[in-house]
N, C-alpha and C. Protein backbone atom coordinates (compact mmCIF):
# COMPACT_ATOMS: atom_id res chain seq x y z
N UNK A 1 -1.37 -111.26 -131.64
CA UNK A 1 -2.39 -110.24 -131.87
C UNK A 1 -2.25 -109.79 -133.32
N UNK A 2 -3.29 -110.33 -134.44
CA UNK A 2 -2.84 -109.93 -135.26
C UNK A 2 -4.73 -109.33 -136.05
N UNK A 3 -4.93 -108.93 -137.25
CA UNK A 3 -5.89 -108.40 -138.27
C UNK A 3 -5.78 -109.38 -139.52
N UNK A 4 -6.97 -109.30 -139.43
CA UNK A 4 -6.94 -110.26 -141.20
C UNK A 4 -6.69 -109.29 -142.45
N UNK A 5 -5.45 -110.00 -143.11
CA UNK A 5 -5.44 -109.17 -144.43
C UNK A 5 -6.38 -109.58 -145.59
N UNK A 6 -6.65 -108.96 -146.66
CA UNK A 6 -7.55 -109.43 -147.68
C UNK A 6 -7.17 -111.04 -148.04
N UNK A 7 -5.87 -111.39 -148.14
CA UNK A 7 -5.87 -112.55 -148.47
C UNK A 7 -5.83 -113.73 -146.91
N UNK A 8 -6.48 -113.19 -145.98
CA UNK A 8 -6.95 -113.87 -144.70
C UNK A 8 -6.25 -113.99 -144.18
N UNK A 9 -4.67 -113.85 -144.36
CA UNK A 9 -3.51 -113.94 -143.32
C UNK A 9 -3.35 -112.68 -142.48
N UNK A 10 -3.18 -113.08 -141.27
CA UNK A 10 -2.98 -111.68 -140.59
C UNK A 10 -2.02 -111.18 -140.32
N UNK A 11 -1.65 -110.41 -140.14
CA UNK A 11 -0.28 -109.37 -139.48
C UNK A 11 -0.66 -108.69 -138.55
N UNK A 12 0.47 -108.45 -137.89
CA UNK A 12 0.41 -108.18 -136.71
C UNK A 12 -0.51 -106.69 -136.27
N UNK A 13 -0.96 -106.45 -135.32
CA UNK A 13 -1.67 -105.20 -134.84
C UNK A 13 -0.82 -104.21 -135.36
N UNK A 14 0.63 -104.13 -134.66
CA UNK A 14 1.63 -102.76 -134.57
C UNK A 14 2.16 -102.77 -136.50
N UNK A 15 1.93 -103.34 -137.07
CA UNK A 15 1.88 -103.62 -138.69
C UNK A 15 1.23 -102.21 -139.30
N UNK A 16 -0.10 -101.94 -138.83
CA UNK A 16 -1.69 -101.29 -138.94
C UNK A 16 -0.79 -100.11 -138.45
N UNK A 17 -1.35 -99.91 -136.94
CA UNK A 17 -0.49 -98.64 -136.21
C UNK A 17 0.64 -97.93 -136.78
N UNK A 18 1.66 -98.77 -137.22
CA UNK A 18 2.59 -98.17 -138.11
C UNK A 18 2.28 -97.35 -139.17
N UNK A 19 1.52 -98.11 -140.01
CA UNK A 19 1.01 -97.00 -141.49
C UNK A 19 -0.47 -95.95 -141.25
N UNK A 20 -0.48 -96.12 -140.17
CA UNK A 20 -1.70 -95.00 -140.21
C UNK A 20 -1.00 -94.01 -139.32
N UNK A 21 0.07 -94.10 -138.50
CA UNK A 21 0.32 -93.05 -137.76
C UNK A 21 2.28 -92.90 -137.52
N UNK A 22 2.68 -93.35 -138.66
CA UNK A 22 4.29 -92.84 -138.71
C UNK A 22 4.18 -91.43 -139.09
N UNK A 23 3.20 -90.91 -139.97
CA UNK A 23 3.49 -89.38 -141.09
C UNK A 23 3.37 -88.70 -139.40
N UNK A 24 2.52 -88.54 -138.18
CA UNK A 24 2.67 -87.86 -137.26
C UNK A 24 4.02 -87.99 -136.45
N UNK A 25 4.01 -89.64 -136.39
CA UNK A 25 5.88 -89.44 -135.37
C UNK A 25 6.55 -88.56 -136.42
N UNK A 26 6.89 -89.08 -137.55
CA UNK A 26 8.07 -88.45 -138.10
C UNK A 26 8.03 -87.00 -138.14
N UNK A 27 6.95 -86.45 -138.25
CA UNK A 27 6.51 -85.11 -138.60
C UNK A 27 7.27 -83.98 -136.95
N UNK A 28 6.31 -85.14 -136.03
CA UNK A 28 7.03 -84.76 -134.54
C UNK A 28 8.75 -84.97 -133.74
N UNK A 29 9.20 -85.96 -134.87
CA UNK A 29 10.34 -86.21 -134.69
C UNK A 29 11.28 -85.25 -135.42
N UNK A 30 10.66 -84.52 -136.22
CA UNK A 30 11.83 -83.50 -137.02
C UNK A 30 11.76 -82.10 -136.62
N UNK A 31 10.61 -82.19 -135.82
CA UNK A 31 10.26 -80.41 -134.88
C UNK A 31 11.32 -80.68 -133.94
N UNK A 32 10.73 -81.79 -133.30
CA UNK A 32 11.88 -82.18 -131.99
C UNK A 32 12.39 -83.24 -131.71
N UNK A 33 13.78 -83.81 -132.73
CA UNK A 33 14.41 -84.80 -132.51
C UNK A 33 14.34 -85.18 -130.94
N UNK A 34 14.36 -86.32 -130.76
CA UNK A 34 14.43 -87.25 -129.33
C UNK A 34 14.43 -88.77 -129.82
N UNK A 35 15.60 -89.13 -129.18
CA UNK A 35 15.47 -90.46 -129.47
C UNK A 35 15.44 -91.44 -128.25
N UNK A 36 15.38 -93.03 -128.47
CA UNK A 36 15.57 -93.81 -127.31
C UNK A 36 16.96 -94.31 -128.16
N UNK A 37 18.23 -94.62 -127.84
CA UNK A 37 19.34 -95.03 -128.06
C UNK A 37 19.55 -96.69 -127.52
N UNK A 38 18.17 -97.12 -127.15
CA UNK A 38 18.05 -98.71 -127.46
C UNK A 38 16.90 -98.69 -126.96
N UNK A 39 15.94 -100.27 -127.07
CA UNK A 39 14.42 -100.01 -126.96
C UNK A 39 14.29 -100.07 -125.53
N UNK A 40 13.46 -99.07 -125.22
CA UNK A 40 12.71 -98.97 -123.77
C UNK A 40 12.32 -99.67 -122.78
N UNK A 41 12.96 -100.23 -121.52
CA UNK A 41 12.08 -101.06 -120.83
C UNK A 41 10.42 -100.31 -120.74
N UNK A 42 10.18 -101.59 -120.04
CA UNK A 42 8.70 -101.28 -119.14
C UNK A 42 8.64 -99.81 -118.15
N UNK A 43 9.67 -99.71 -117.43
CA UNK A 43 9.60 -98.87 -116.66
C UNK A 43 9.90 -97.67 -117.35
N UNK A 44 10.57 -97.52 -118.49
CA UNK A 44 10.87 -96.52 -119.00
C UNK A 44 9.58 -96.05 -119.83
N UNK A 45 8.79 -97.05 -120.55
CA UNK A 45 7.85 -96.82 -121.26
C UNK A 45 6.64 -96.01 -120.35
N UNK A 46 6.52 -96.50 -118.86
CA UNK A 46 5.64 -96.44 -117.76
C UNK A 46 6.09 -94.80 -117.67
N UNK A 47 7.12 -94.74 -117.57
CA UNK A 47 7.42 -93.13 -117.08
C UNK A 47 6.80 -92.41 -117.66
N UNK A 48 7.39 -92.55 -119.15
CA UNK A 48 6.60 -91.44 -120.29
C UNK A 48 5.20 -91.54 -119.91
N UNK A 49 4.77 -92.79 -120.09
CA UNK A 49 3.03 -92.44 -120.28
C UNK A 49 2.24 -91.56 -119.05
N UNK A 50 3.21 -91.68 -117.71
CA UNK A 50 3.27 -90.95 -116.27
C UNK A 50 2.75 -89.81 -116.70
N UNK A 51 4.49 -89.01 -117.52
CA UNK A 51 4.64 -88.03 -117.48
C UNK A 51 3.48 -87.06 -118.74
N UNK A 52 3.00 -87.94 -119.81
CA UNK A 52 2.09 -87.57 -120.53
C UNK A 52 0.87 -87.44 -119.66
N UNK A 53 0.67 -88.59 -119.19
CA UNK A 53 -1.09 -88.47 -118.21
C UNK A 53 -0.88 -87.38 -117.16
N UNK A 54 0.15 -86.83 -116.69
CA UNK A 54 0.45 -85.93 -115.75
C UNK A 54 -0.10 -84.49 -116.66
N UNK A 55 0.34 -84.67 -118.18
CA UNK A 55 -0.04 -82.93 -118.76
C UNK A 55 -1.53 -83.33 -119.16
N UNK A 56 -2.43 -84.58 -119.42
CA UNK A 56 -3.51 -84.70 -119.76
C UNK A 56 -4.80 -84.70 -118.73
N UNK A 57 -4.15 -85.35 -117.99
CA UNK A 57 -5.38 -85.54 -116.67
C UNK A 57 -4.35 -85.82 -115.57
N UNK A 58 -3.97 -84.47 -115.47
CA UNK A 58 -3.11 -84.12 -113.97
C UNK A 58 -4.14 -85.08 -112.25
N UNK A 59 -5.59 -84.66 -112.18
CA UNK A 59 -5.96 -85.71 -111.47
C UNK A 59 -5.97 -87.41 -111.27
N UNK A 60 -5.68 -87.91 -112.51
CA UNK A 60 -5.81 -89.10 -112.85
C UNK A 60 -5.10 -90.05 -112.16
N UNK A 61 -5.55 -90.66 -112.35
CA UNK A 61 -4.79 -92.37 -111.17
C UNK A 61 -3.92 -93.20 -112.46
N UNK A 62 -2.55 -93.64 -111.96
CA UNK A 62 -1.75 -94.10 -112.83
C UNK A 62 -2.25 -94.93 -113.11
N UNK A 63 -1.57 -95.29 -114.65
CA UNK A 63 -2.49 -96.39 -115.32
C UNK A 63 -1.79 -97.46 -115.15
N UNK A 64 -2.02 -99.07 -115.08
CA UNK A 64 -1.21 -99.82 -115.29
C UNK A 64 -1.21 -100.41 -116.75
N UNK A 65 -0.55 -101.29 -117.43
CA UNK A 65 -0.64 -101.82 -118.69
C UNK A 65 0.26 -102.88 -118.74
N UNK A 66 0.32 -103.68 -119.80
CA UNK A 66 0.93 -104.64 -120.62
C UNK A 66 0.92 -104.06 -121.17
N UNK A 67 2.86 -104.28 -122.66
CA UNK A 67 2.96 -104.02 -123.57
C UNK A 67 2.95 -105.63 -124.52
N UNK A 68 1.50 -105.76 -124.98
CA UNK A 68 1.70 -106.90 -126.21
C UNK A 68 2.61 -107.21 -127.58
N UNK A 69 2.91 -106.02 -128.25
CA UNK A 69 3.80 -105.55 -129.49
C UNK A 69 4.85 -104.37 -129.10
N UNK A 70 5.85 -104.70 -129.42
CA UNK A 70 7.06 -103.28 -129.23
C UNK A 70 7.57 -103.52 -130.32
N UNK A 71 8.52 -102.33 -130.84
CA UNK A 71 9.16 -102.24 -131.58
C UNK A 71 9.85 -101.07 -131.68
N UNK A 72 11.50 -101.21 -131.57
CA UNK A 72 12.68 -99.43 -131.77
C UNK A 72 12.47 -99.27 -133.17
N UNK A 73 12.17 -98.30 -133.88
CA UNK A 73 12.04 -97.81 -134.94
C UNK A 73 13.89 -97.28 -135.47
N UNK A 74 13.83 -97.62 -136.40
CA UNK A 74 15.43 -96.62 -137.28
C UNK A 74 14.92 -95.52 -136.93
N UNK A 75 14.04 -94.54 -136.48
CA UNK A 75 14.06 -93.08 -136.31
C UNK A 75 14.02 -92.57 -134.74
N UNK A 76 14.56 -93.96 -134.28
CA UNK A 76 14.32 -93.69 -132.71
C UNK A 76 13.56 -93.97 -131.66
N UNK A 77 12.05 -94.35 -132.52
CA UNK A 77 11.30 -93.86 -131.76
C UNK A 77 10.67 -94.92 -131.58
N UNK A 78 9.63 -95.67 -130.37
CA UNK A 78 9.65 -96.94 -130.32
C UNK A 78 8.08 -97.03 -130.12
N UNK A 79 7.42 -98.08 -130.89
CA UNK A 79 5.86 -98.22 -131.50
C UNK A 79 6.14 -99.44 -130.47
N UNK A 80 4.36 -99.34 -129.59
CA UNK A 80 4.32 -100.23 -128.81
C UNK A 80 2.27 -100.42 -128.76
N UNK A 81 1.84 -102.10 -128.81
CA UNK A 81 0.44 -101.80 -128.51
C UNK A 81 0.54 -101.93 -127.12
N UNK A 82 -0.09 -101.80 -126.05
CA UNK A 82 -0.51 -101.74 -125.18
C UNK A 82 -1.66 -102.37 -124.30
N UNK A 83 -2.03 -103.06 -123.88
CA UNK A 83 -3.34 -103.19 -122.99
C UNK A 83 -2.99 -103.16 -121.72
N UNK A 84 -4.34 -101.65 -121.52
CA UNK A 84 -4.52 -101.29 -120.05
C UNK A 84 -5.27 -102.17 -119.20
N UNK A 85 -5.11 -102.19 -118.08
CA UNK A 85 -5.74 -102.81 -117.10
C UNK A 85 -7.54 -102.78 -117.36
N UNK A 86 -8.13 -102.02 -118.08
CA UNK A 86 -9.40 -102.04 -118.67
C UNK A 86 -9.84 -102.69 -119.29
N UNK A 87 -8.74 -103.42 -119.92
CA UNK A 87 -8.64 -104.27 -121.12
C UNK A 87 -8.88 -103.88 -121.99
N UNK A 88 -8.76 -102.28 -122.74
CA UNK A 88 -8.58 -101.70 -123.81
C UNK A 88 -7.17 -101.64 -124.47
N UNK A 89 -7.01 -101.85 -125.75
CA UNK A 89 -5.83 -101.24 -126.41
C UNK A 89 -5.46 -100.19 -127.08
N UNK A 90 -4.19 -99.86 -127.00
CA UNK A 90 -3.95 -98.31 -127.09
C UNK A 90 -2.59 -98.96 -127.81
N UNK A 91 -2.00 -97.77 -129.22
CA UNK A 91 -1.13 -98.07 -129.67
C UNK A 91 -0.14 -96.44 -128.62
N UNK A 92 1.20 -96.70 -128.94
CA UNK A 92 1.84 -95.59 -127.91
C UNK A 92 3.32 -95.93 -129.05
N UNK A 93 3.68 -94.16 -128.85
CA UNK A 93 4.49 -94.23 -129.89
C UNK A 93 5.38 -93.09 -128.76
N UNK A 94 6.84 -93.46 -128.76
CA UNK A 94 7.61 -92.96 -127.84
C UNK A 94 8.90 -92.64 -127.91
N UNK A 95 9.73 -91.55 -127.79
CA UNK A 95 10.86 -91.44 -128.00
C UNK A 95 11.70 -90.62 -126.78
N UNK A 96 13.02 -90.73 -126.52
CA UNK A 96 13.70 -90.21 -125.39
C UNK A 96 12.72 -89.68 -124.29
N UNK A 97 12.01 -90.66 -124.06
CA UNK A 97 11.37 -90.55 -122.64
C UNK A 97 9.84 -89.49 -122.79
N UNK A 98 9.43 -89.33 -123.86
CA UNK A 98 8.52 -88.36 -124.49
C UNK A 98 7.42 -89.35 -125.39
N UNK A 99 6.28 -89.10 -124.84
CA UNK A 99 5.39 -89.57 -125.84
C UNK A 99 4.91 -88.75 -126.94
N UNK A 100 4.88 -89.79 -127.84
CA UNK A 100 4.54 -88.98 -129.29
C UNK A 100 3.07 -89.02 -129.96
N UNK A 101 2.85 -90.13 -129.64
CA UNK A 101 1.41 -90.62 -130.06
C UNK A 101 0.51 -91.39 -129.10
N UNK A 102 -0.87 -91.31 -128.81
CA UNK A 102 -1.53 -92.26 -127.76
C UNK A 102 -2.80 -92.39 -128.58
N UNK A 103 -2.76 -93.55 -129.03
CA UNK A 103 -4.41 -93.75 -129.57
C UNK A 103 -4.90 -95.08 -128.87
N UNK A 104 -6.22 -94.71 -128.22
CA UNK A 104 -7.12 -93.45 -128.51
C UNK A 104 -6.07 -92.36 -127.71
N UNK A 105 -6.73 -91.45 -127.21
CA UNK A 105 -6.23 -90.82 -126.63
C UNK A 105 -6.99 -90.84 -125.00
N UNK A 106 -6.05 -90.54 -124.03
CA UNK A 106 -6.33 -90.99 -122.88
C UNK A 106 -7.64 -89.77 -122.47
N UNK A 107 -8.86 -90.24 -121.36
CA UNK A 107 -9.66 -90.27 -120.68
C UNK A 107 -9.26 -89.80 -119.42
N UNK A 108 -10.20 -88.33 -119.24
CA UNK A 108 -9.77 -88.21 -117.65
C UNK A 108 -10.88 -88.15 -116.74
């Protein structure tokens, strides 16, 4: 899964995601340190997004997903793209069991 760069080679999706939306993790990571202390399974990643869709759309039906791109960040915090069972993608940015970032942002 990758974007064409100007010189037509692409890089990867979570490449993009990274530079448009680290200044918010980090910003959220220094209010409230949380880290993952190695990268996240599936189920762990599944929890958080649970426990986020639980404060966003408390009615909502769990989501399922694939994670296509992951990655543990040096600050902890672990950048992942996503595709939901909709077949939309969502980048998800996550640390000690806490989501930090969801773009787009989830639909209730």
């Amino acid at each position: 899964l990758g974007l064409a760069s100007a010189a037509g080679r692409a890089r990867p999706a979570l490449h993009y995601y990274r530079m448009w939306f680290d200044g918010a993790i980090n910003g959220t990571l220094a209010r409230e340190p949380k880290a993952w202390a190695s990268s996240p399974s599936h189920e762990e990643l599944a929890g958080a997004l649970r426990e986020h869709q639980r404060s966003v759309c408390p009615e909502g039906r769990e989501m399922s997903f694939v994670t296509l791109q992951g990655e543990l960040g040096e600050d902890g915090a672990h950048r992942a793209v996503l595709r939901f069972v909709d077949g939309k993608l969502h980048f998800m940015a996550s640390a000690g069991g806490r989501v930090l970032v969801l773009d787009p942002p989830l639909k209730c």
